[in-house]
Protein backbone atom coordinates (compact mmCIF):
# COMPACT_ATOMS: atom_id res chain seq x y z
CA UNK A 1 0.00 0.00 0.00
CA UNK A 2 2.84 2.63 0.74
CA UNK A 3 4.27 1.92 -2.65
CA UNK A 4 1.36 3.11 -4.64
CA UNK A 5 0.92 5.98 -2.47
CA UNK A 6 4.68 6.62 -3.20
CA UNK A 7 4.42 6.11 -6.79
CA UNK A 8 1.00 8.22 -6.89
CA UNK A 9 2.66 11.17 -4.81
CA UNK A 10 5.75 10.59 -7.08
CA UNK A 11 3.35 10.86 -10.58
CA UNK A 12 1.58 13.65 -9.35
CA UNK A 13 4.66 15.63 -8.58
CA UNK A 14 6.33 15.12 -11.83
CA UNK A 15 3.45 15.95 -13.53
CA UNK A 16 2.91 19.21 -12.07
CA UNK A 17 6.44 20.29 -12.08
CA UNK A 18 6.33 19.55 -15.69
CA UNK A 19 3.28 21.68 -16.59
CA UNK A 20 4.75 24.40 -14.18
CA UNK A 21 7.84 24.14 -16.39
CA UNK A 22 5.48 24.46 -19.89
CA UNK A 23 3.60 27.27 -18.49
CA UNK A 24 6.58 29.45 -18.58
CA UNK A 25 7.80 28.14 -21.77
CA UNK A 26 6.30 29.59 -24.93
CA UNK A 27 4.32 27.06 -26.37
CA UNK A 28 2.92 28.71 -30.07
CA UNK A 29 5.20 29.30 -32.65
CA UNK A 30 5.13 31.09 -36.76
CA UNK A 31 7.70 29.87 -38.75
CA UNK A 32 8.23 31.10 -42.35
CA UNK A 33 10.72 28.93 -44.13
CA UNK A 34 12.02 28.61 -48.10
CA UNK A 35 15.30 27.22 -49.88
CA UNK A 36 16.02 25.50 -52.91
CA UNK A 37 14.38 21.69 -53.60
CA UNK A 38 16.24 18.91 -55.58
CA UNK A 39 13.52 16.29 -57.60
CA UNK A 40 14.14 12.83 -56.54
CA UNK A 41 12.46 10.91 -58.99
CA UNK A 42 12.50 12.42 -62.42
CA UNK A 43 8.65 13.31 -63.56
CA UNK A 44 9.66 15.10 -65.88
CA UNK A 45 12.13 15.57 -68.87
CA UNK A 46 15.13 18.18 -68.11
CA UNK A 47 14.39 18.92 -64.85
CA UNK A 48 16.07 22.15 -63.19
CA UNK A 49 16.97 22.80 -59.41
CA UNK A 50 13.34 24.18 -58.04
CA UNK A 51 12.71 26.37 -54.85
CA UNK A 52 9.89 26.74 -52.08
CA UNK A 53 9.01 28.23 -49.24
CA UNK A 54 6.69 27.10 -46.46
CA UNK A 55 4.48 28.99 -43.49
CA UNK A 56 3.52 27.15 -40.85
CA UNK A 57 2.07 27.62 -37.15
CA UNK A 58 3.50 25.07 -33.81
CA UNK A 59 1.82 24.24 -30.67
CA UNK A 60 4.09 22.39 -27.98
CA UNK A 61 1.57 19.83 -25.74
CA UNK A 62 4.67 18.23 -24.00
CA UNK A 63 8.53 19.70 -23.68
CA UNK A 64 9.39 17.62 -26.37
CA UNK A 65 6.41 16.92 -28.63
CA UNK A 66 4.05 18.83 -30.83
CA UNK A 67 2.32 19.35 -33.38
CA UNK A 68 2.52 21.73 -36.68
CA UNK A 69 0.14 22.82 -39.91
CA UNK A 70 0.95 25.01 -42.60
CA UNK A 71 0.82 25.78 -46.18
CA UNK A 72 3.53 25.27 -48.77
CA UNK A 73 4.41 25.95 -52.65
CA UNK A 74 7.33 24.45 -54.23
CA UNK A 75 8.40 24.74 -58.36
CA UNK A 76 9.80 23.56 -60.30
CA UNK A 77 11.23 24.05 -64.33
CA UNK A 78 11.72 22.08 -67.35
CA UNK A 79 14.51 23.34 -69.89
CA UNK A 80 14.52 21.17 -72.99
CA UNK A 81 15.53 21.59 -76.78
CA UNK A 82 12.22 22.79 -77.22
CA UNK A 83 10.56 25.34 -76.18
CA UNK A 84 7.35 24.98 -76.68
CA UNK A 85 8.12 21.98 -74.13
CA UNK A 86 9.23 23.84 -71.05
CA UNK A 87 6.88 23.19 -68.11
CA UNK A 88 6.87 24.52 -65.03
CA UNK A 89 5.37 22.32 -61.94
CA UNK A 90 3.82 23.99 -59.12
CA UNK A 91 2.89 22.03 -56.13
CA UNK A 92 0.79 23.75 -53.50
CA UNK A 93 -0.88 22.58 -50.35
CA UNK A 94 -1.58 21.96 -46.85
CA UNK A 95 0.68 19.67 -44.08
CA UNK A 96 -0.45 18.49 -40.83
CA UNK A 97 2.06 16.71 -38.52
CA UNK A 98 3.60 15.67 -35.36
CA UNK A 99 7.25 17.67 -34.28
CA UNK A 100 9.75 16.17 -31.66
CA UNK A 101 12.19 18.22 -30.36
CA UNK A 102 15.30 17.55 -28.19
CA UNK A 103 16.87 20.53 -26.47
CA UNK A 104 20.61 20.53 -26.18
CA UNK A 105 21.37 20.62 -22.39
CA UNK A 106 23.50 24.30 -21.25
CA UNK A 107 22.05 26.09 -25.14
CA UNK A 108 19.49 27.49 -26.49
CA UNK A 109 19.62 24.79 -29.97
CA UNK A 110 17.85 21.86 -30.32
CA UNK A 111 17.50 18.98 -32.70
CA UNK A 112 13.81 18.49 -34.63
CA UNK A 113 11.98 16.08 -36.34
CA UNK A 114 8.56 16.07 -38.39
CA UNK A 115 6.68 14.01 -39.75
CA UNK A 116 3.47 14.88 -41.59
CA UNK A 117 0.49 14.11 -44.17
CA UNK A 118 -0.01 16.47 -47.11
CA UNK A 119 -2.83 17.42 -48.82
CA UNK A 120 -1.60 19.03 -52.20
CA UNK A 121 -2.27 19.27 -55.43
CA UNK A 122 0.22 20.21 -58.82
CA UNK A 123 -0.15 22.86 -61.64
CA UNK A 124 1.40 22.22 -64.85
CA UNK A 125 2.49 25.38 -67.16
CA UNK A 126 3.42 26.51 -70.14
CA UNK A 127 6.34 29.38 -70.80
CA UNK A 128 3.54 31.43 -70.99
CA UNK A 129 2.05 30.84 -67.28
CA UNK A 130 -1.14 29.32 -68.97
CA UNK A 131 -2.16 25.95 -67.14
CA UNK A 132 -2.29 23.45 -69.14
CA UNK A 133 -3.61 20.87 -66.20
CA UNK A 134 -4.01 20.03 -62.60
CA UNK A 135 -4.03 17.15 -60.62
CA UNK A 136 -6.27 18.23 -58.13
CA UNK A 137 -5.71 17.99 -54.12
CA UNK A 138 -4.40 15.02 -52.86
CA UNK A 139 -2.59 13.32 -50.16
CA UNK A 140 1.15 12.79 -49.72
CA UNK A 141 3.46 12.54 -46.98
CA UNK A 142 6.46 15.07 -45.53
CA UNK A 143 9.66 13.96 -43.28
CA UNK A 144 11.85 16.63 -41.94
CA UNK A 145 14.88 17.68 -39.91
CA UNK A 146 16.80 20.27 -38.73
CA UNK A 147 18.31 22.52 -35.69
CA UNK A 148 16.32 25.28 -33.90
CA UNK A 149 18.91 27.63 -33.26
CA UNK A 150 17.59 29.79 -30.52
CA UNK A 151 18.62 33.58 -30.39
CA UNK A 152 16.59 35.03 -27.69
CA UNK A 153 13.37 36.98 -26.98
CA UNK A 154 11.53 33.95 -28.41
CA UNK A 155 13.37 34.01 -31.92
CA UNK A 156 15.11 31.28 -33.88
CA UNK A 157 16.68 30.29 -36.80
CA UNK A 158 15.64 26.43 -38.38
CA UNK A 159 17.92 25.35 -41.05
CA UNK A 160 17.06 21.72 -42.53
CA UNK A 161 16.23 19.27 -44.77
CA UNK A 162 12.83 17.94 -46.07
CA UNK A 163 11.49 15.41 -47.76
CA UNK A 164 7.85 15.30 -49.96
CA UNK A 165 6.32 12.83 -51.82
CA UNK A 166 3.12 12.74 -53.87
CA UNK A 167 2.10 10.92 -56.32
CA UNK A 168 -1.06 12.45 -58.65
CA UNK A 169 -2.72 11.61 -61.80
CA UNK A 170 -2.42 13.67 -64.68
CA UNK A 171 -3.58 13.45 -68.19
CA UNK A 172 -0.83 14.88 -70.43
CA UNK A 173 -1.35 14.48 -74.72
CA UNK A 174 -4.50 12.23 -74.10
CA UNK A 175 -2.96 9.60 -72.26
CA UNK A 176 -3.24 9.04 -68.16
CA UNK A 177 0.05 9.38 -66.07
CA UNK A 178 1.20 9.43 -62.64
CA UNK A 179 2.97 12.15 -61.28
CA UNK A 180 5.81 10.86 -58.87
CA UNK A 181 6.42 14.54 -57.76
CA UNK A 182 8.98 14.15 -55.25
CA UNK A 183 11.72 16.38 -53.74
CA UNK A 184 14.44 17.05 -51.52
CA UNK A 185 14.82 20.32 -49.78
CA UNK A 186 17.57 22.72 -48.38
CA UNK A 187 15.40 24.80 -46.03
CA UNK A 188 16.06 28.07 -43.70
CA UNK A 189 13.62 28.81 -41.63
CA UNK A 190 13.14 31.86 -38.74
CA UNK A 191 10.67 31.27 -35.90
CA UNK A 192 8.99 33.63 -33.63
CA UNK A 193 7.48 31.80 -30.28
CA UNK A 194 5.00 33.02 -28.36
């Protein structure tokens, strides 16, 4: 019997000190983020480097978890022989996911991961900016990493990587196609906590 009142008294004062601890912490965060993006899987002929940029808002539930959503755009360019067969891809959309975040003991940096489902959709253009078709919303999936680097007064900066995949159906010249759109990304990001 004194062991569970022990380990009762014990749970009850760890969980308070924690949420003590969280209530002084700032637990929302805005993070604007953009860098270049590197195709993985080649959807297209003569692919060029493309670039993107991301907004999305944070809400800490635990010290070390959370969870994020946002909205994103990424591009990419065809150059070919051709021109009347450059393309450019846009791929805009939503992301909902789950963030863990381990703080570096003695700093103000710490080391981030997210995972998260998309919900996007791609526009195909001509030189011209005409679209010629979409795919239509969708979902796909998002993996990232990176460092917060904290510098005070509830700023940071959040350099990392990304990875997103989505896979759409398209109908180019009459015939039906998939769409393997996906990318690797170098991505800065600054953060503003509140």
């Amino acid at each position: 019997m004194k062991t569970r009142v022990f380990i009762a008294l014990a749970m009850v004062t760890l969980i308070s000190a924690t949420a003590d601890a969280q209530e002084k912490e700032r637990r929302f965060g805005l993070e604007i983020s953009g860098g270049p993006s590197f195709a993985t899987s080649e959807f297209a002929e003569g692919l060029r480097m493309g670039y993107g940029v991301e907004g999305t808002i944070h809400y800490r539930f635990l010290p070390f978890a959370g969870i994020y959503a946002g909205w994103g755009e990424n591009w990419f360019s065809t150059e070919t022989s051709s021109s009347d067969t450059n393309r450019d891809y846009e791929e805009t959309g939503y992301v909902l996911g789950l963030q863990l975040q381990y703080s570096f003991k003695g700093t103000r940096s710490s080391l981030f991961l997210r995972a998260g489902a998309l919900y996007n959709h791609i526009e195909v253009e001509n030189d011209n900016g005409v679209i010629l078709q979409d795919t239509g919303h969708g979902p796909g999936y998002q993996v990232a990493g990176g460092v917060d680097i904290g510098l005070g007064s509830g700023w940071s900066l959040t350099p990392g990587i990304k990875f997103n995949s989505l896979s759409r159906e398209i109908e180019m010249e009459g015939e039906s196609t998939i769409l393997d759109y996906q990318y690797l990304s170098a991505r800065i990001g600054i953060v503003k906590r509140f």
